[in-house]
Each structure stands twice: as structure tokens, then as C-alpha cells.
PDB file of N, CA and C in Angstrom:
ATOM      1  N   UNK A   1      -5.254  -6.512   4.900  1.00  0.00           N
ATOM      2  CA  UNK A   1      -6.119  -6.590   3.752  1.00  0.00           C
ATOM      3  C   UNK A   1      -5.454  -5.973   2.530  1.00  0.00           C
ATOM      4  N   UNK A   2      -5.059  -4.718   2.410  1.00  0.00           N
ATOM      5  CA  UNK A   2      -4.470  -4.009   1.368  1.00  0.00           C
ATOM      6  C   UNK A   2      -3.143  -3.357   1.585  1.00  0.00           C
ATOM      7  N   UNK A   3      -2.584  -4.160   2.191  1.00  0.00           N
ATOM      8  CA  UNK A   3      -0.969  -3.757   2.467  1.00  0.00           C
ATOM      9  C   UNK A   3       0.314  -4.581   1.300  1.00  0.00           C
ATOM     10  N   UNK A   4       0.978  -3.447   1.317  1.00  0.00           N
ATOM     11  CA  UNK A   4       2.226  -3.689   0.466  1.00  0.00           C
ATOM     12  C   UNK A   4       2.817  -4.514   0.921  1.00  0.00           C
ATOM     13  N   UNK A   5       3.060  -4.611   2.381  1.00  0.00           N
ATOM     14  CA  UNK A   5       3.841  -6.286   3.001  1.00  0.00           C
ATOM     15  C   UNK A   5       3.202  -7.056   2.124  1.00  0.00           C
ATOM     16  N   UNK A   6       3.786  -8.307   2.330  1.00  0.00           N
ATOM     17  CA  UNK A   6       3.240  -9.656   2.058  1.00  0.00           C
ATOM     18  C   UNK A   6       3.593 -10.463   3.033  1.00  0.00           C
ATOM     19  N   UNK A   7       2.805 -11.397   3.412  1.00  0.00           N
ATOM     20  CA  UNK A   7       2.841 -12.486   4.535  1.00  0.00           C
ATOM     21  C   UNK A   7       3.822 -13.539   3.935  1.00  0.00           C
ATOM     22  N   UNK A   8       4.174 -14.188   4.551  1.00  0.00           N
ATOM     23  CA  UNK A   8       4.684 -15.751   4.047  1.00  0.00           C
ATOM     24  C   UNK A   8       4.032 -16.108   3.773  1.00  0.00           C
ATOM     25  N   UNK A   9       4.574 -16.822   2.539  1.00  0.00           N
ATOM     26  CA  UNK A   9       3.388 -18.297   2.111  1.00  0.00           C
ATOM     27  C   UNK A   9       3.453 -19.666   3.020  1.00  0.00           C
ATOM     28  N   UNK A  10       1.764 -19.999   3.231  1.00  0.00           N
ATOM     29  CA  UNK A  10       2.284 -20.976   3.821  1.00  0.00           C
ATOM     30  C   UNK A  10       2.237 -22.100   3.609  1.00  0.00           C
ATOM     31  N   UNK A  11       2.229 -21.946   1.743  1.00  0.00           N
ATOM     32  CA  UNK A  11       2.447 -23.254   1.105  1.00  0.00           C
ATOM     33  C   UNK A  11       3.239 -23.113   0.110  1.00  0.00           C
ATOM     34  N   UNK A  12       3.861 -23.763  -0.546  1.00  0.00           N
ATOM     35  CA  UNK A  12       4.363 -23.644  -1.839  1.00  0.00           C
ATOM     36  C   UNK A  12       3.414 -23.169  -2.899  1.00  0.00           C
ATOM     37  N   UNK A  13       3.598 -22.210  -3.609  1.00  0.00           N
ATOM     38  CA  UNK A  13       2.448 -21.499  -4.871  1.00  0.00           C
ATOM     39  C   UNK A  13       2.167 -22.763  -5.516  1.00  0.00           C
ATOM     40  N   UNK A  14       3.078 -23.566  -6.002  1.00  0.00           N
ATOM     41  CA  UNK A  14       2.788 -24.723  -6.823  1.00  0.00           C
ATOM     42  C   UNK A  14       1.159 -25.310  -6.637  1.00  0.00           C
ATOM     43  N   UNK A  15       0.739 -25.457  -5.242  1.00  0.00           N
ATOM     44  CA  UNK A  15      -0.681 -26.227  -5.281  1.00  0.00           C
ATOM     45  C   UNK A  15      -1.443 -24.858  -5.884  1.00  0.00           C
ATOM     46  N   UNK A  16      -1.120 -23.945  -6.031  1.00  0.00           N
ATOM     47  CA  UNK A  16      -2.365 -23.046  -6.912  1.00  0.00           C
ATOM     48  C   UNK A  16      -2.425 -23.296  -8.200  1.00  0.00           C
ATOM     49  N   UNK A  17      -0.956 -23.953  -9.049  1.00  0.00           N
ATOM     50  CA  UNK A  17      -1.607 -24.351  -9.855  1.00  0.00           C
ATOM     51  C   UNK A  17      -2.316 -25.469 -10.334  1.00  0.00           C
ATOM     52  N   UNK A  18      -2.888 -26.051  -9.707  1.00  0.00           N
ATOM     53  CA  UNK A  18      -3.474 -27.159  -9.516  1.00  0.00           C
ATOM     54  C   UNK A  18      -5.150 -27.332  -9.098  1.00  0.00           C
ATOM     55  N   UNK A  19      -5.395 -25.911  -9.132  1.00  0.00           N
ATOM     56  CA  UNK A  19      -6.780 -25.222  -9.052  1.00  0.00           C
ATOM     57  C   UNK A  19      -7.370 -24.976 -10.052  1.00  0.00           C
ATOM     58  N   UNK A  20      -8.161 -25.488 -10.517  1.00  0.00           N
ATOM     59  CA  UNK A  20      -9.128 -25.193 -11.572  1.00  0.00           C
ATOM     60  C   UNK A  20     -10.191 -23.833 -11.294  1.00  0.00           C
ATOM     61  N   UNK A  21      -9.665 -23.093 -11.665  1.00  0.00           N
ATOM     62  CA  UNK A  21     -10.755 -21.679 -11.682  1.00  0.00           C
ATOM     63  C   UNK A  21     -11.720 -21.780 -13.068  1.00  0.00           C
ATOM     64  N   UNK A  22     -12.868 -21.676 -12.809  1.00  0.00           N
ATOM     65  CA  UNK A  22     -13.707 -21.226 -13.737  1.00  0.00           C
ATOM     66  C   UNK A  22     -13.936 -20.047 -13.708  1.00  0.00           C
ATOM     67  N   UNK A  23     -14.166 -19.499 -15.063  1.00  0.00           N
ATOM     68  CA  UNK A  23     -14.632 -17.492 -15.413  1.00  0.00           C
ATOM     69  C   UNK A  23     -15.623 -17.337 -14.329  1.00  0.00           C
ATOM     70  N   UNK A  24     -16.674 -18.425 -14.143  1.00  0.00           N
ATOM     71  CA  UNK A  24     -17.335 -17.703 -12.636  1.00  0.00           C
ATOM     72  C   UNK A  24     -17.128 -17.164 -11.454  1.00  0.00           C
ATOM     73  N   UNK A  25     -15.826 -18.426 -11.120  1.00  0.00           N
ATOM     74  CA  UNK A  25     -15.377 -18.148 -10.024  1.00  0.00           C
ATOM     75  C   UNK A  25     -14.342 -16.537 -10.258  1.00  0.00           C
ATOM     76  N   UNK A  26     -13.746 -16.358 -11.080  1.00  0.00           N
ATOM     77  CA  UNK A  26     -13.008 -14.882 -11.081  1.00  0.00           C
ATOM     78  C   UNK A  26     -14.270 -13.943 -11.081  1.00  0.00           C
ATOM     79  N   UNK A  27     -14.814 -13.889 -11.842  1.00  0.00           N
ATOM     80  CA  UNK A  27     -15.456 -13.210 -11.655  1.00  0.00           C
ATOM     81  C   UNK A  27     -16.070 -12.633 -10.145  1.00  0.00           C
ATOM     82  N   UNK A  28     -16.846 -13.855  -9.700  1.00  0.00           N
ATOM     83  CA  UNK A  28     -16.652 -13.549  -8.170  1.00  0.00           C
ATOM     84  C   UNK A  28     -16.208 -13.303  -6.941  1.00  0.00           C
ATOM     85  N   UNK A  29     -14.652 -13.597  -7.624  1.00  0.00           N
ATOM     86  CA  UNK A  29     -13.621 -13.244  -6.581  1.00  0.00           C
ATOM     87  C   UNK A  29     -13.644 -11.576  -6.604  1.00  0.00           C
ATOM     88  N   UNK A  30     -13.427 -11.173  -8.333  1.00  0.00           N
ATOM     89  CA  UNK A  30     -13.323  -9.748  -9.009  1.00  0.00           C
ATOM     90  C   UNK A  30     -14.615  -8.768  -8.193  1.00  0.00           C
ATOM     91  N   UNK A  31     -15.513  -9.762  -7.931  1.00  0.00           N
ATOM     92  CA  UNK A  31     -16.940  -8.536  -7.388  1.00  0.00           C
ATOM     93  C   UNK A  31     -16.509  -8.589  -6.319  1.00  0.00           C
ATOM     94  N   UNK A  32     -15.866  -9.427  -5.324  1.00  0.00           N
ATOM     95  CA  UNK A  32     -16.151  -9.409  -3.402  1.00  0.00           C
ATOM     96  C   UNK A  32     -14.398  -8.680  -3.501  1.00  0.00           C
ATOM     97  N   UNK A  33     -13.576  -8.816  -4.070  1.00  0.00           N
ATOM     98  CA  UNK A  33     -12.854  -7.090  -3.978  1.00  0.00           C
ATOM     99  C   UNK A  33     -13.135  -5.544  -3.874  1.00  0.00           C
ATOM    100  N   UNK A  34     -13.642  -5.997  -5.202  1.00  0.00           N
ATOM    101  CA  UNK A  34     -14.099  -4.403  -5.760  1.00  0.00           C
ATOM    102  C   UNK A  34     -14.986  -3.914  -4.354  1.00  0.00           C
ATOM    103  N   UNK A  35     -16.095  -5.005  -4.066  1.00  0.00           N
ATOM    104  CA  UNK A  35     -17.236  -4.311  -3.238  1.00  0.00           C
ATOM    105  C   UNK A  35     -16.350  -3.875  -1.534  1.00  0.00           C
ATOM    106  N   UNK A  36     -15.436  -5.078  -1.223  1.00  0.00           N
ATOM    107  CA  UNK A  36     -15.302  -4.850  -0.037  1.00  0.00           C
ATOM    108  C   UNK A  36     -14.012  -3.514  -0.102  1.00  0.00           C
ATOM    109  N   UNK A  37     -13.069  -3.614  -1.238  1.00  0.00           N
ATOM    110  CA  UNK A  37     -12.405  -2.531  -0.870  1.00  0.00           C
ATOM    111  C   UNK A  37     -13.093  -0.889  -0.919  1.00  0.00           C
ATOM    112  N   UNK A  38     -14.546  -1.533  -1.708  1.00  0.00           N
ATOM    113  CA  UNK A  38     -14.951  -0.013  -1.532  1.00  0.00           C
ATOM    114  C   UNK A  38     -15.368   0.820  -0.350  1.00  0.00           C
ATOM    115  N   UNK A  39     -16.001  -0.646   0.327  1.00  0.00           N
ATOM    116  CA  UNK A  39     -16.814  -0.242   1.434  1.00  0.00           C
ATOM    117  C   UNK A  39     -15.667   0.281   2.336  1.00  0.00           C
ATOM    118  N   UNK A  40     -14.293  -0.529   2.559  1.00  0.00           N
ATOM    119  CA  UNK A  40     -13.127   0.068   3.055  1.00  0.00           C
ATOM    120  C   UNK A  40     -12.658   1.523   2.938  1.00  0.00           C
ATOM    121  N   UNK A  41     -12.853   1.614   2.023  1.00  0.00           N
ATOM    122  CA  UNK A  41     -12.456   2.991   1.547  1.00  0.00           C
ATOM    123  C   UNK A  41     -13.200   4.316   2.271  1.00  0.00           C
ATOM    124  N   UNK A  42     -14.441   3.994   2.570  1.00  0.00           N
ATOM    125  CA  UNK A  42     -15.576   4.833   3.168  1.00  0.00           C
ATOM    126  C   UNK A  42     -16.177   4.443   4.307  1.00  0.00           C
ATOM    127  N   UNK A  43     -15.413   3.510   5.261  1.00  0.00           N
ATOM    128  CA  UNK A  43     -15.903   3.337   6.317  1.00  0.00           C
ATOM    129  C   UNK A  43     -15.226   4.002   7.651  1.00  0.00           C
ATOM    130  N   UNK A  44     -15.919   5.126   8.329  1.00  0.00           N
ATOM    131  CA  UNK A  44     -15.264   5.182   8.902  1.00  0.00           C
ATOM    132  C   UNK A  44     -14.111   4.603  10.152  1.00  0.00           C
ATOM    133  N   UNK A  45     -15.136   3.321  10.318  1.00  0.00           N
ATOM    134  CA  UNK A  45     -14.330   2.336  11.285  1.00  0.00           C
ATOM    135  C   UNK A  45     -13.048   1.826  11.118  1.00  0.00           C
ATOM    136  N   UNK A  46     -12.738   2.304   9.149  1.00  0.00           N
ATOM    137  CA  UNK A  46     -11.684   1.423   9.257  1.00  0.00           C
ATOM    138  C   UNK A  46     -10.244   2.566   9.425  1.00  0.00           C
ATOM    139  N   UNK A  47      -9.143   1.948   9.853  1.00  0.00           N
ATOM    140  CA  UNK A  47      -8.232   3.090  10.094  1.00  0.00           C
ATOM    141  C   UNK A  47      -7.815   4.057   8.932  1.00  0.00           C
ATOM    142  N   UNK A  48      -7.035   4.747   9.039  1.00  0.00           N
ATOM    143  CA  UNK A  48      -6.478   5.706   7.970  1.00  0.00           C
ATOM    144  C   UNK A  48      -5.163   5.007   6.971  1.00  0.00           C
ATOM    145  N   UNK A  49      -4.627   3.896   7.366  1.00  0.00           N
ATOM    146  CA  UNK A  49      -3.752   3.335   6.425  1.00  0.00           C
ATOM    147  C   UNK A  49      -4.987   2.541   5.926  1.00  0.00           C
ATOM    148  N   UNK A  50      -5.800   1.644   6.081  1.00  0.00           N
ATOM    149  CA  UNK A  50      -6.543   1.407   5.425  1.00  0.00           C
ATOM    150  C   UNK A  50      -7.533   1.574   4.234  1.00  0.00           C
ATOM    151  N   UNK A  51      -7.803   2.913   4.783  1.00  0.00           N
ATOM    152  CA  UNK A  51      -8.855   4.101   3.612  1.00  0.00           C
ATOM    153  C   UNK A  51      -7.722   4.460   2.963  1.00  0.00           C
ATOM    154  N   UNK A  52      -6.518   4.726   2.958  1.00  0.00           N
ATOM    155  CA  UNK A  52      -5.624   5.231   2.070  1.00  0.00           C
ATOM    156  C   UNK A  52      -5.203   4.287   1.001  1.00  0.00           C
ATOM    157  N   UNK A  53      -4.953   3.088   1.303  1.00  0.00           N
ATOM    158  CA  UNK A  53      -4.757   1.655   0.785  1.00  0.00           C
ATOM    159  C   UNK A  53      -5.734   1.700  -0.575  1.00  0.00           C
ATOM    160  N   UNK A  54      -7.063   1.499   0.204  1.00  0.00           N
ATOM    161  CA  UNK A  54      -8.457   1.422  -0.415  1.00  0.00           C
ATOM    162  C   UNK A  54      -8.575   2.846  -2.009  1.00  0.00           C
ATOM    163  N   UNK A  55      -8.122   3.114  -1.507  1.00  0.00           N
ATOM    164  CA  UNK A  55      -8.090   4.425  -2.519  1.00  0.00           C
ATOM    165  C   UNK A  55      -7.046   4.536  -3.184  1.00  0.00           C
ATOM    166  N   UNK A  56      -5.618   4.124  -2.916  1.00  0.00           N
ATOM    167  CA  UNK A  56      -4.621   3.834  -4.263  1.00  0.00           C
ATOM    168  C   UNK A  56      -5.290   2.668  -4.900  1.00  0.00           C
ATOM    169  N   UNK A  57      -5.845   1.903  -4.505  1.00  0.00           N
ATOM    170  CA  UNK A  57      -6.195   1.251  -5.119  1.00  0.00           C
ATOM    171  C   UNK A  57      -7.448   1.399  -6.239  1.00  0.00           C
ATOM    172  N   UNK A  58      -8.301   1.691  -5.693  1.00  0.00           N
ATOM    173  CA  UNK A  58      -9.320   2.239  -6.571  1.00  0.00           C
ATOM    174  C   UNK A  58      -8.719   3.470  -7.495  1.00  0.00           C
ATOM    175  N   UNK A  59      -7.961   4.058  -7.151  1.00  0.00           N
ATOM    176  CA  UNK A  59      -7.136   5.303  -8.181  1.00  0.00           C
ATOM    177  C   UNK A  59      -6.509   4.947  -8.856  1.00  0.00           C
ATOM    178  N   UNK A  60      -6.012   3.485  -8.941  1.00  0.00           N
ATOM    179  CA  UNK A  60      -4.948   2.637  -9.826  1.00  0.00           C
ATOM    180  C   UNK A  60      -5.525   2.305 -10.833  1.00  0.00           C
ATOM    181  N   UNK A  61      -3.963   3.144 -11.851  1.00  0.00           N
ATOM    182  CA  UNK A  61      -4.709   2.713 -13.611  1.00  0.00           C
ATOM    183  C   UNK A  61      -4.183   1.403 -14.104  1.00  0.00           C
ATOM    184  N   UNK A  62      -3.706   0.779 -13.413  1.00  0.00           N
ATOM    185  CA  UNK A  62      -2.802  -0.196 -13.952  1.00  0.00           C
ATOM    186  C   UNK A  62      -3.639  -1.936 -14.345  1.00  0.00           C
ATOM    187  N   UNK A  63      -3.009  -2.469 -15.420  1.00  0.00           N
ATOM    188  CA  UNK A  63      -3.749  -3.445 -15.642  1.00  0.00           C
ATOM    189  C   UNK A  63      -3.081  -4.675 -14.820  1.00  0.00           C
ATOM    190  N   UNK A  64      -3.329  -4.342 -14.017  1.00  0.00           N
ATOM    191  CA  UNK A  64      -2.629  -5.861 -12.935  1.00  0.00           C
ATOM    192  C   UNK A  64      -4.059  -6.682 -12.367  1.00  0.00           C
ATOM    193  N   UNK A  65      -3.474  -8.270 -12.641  1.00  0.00           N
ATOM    194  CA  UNK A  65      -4.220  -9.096 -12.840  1.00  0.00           C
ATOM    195  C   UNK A  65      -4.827  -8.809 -10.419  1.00  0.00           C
ATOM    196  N   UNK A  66      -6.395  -8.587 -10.895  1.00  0.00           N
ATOM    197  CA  UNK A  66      -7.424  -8.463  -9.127  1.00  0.00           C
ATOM    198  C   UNK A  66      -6.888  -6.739  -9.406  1.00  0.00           C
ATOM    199  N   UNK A  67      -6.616  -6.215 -10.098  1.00  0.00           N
ATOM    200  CA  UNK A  67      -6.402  -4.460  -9.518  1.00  0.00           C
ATOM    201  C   UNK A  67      -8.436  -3.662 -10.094  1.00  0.00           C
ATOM    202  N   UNK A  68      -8.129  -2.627  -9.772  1.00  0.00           N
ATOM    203  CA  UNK A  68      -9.215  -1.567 -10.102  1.00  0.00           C
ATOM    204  C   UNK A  68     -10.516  -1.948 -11.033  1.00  0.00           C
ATOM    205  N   UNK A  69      -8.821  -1.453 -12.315  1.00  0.00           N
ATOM    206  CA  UNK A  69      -9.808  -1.666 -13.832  1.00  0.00           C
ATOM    207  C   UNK A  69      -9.844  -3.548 -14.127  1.00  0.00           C
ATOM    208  N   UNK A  70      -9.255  -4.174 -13.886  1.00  0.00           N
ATOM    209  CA  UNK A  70      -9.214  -5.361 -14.095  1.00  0.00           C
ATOM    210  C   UNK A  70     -10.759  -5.625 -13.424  1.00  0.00           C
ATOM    211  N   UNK A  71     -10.910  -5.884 -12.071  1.00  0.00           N
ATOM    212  CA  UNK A  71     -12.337  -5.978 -11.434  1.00  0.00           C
ATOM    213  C   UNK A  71     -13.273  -5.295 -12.212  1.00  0.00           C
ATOM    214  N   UNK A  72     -13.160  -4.042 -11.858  1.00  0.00           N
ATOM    215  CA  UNK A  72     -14.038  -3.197 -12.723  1.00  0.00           C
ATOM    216  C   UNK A  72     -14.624  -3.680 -14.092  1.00  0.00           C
ATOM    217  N   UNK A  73     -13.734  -3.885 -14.879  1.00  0.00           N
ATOM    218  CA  UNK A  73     -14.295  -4.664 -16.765  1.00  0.00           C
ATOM    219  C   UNK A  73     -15.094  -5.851 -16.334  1.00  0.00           C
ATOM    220  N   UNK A  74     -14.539  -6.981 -15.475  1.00  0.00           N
ATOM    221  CA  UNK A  74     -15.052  -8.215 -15.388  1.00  0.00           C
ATOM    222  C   UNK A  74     -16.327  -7.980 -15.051  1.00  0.00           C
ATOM    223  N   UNK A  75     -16.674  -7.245 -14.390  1.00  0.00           N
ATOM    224  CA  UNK A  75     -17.924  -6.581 -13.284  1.00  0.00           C
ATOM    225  C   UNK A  75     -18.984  -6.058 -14.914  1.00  0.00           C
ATOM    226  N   UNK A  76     -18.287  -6.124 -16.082  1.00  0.00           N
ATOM    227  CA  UNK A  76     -18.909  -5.455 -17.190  1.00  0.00           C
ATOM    228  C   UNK A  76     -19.346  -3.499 -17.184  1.00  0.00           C
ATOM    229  N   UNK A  77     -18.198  -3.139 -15.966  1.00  0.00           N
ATOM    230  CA  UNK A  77     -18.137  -1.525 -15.929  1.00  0.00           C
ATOM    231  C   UNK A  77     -17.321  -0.907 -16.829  1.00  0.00           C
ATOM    232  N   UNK A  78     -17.346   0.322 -16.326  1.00  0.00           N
ATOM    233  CA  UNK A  78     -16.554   0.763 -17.180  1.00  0.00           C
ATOM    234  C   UNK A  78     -15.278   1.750 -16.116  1.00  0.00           C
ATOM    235  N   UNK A  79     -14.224   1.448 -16.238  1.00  0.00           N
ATOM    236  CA  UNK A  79     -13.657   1.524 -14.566  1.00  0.00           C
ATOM    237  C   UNK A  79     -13.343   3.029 -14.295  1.00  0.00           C
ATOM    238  N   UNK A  80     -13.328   3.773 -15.467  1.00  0.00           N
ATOM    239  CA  UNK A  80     -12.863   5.027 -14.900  1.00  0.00           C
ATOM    240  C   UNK A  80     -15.085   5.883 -14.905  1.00  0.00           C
ATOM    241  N   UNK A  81     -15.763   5.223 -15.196  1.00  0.00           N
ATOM    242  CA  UNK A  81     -17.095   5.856 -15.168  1.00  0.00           C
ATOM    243  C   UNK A  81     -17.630   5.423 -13.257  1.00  0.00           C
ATOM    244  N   UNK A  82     -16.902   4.288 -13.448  1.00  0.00           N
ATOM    245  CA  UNK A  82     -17.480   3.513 -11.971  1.00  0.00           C
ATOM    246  C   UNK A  82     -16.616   4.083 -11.035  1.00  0.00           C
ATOM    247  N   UNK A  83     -15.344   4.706 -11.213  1.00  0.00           N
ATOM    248  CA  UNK A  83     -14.641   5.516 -10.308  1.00  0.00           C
ATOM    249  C   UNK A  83     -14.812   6.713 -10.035  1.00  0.00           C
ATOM    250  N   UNK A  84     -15.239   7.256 -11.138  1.00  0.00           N
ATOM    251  CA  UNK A  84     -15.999   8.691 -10.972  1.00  0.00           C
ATOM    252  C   UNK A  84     -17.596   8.895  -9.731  1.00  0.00           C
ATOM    253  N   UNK A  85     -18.255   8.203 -10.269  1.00  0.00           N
ATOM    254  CA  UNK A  85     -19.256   7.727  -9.833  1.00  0.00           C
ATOM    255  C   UNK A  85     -19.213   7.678  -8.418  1.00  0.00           C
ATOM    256  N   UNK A  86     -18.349   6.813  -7.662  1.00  0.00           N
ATOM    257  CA  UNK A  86     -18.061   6.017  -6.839  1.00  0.00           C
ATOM    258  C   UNK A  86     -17.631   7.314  -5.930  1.00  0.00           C
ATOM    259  N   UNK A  87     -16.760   7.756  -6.456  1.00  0.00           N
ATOM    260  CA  UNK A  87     -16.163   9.370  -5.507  1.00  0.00           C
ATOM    261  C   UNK A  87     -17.241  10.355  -5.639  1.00  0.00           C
ATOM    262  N   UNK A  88     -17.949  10.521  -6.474  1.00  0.00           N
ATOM    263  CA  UNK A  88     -18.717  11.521  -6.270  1.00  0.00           C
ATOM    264  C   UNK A  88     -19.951  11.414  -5.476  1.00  0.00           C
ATOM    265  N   UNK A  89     -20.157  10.136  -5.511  1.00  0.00           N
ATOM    266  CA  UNK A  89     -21.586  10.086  -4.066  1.00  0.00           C
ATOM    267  C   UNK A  89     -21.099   9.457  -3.052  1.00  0.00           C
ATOM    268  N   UNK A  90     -19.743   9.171  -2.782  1.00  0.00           N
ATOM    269  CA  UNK A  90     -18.903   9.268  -1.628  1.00  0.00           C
ATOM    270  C   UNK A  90     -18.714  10.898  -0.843  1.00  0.00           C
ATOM    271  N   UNK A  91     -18.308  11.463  -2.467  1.00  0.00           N
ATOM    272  CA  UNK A  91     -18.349  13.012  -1.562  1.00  0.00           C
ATOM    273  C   UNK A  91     -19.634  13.912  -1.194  1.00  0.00           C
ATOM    274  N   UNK A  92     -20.800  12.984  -2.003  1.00  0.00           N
ATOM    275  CA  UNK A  92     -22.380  13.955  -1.826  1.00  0.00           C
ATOM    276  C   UNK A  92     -22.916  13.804  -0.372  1.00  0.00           C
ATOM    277  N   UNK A  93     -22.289  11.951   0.092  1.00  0.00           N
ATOM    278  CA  UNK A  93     -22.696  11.654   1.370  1.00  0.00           C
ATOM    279  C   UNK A  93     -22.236  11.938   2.661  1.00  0.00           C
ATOM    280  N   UNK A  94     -21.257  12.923   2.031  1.00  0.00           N
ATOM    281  CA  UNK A  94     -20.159  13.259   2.954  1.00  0.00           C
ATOM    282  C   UNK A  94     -18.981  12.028   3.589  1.00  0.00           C
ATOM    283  N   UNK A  95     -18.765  11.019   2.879  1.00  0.00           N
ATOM    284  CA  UNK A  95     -18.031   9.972   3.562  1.00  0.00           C
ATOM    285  C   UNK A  95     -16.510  10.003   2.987  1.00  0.00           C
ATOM    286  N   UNK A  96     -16.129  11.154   2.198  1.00  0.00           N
ATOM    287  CA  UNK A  96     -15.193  11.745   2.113  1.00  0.00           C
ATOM    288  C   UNK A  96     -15.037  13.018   1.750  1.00  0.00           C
ATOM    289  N   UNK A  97     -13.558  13.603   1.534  1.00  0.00           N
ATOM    290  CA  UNK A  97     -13.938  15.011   1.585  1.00  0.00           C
ATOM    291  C   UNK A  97     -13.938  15.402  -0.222  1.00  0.00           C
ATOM    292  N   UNK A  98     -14.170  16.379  -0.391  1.00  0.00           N
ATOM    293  CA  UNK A  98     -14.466  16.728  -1.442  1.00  0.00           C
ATOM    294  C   UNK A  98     -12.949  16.737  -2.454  1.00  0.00           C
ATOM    295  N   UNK A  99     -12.697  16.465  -3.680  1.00  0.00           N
ATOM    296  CA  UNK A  99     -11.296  15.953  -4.064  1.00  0.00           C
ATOM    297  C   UNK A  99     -11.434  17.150  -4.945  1.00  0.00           C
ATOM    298  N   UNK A 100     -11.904  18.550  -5.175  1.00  0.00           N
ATOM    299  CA  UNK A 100     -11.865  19.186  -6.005  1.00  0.00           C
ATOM    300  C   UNK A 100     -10.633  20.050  -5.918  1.00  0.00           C
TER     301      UNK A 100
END
């Protein structure tokens, strides 16, 4: 899911461009990231390279096209208020440890 490998492609990139995305559809791609890497991030089921993954990622300031703040804006947030947020009733619920 959130690994630095990359798989093979198992097509030539070329047919992607040949996809018509509408702003809806990013957009909705931008929300079922954001939501599932969060839930990643705080689940305990998922392993420890995983939750670690989940959390450079969400800690990432970078404007790379599907990253943090990119999701985050589209989502109409505000990415470092929604990251704050996000860790701090992570740490109220105890589903991580406290980052102080």
C-alpha cells in the first residue's frame, strides 16, 4: 500500500494517458487516500512498517501530486490544521503514543 518499492507496470503508462479524469473523480480518489491511509496509520492490525509509512506520509510537507497537503486542500482542509487535529485525538484515544 505505502511502500517505497514500486511494482512493475503492467502496462505501458501511455494508456493512462488516455483517461479522462474529471475534478470529481480526483477528488475522490484524494478522499479514499487521505481516509484509508489514516485509518492505517491507527490501526492496530496493521503492521509497524505500515503505521510508519502511514505517518511519513501524513507528516509530509511536500507538494507532490496524491501526497498529504495535496489531498488535504482538495478535501477543502487545511492540511497542517487537519494534521494537527488528526494526531491529537489519535493521541486522546490512545491509538498512538503521545508525540510531545
Amino acid at each position: 500500500m505505502l511502500t517505497n518499492e514500486r511494482a512493475p507496470p503492467v502496462a505501458p503508462a501511455d494508456w493512462l494517458l488516455d483517461i479522462a479524469w474529471t475534478d470529481q473523480d480526483l477528488v475522490a480518489l484524494c478522499e479514499t487516500i487521505l481516509l484509508e491511509t489514516m485509518a492505517a496509520a491507527v490501526d492496530g492490525r496493521s503492521c509497524q512498517r505500515t503505521r510508519a509509512e502511514a505517518w511519513e506520509w501524513i507528516d509530509s510537507d511536500g507538494e507532490k501530486p496524491f501526497g498529504f497537503r495535496i489531498c488535504a486542500k482538495a478535501l477543502g482542509a487545511d492540511p497542517d490544521e487537519l494534521r494537527a487535529m488528526f494526531r491529537d485525538q489519535a493521541t486522546k484515544l490512545g491509538l498512538i503514543a503521545s508525540h510531545n
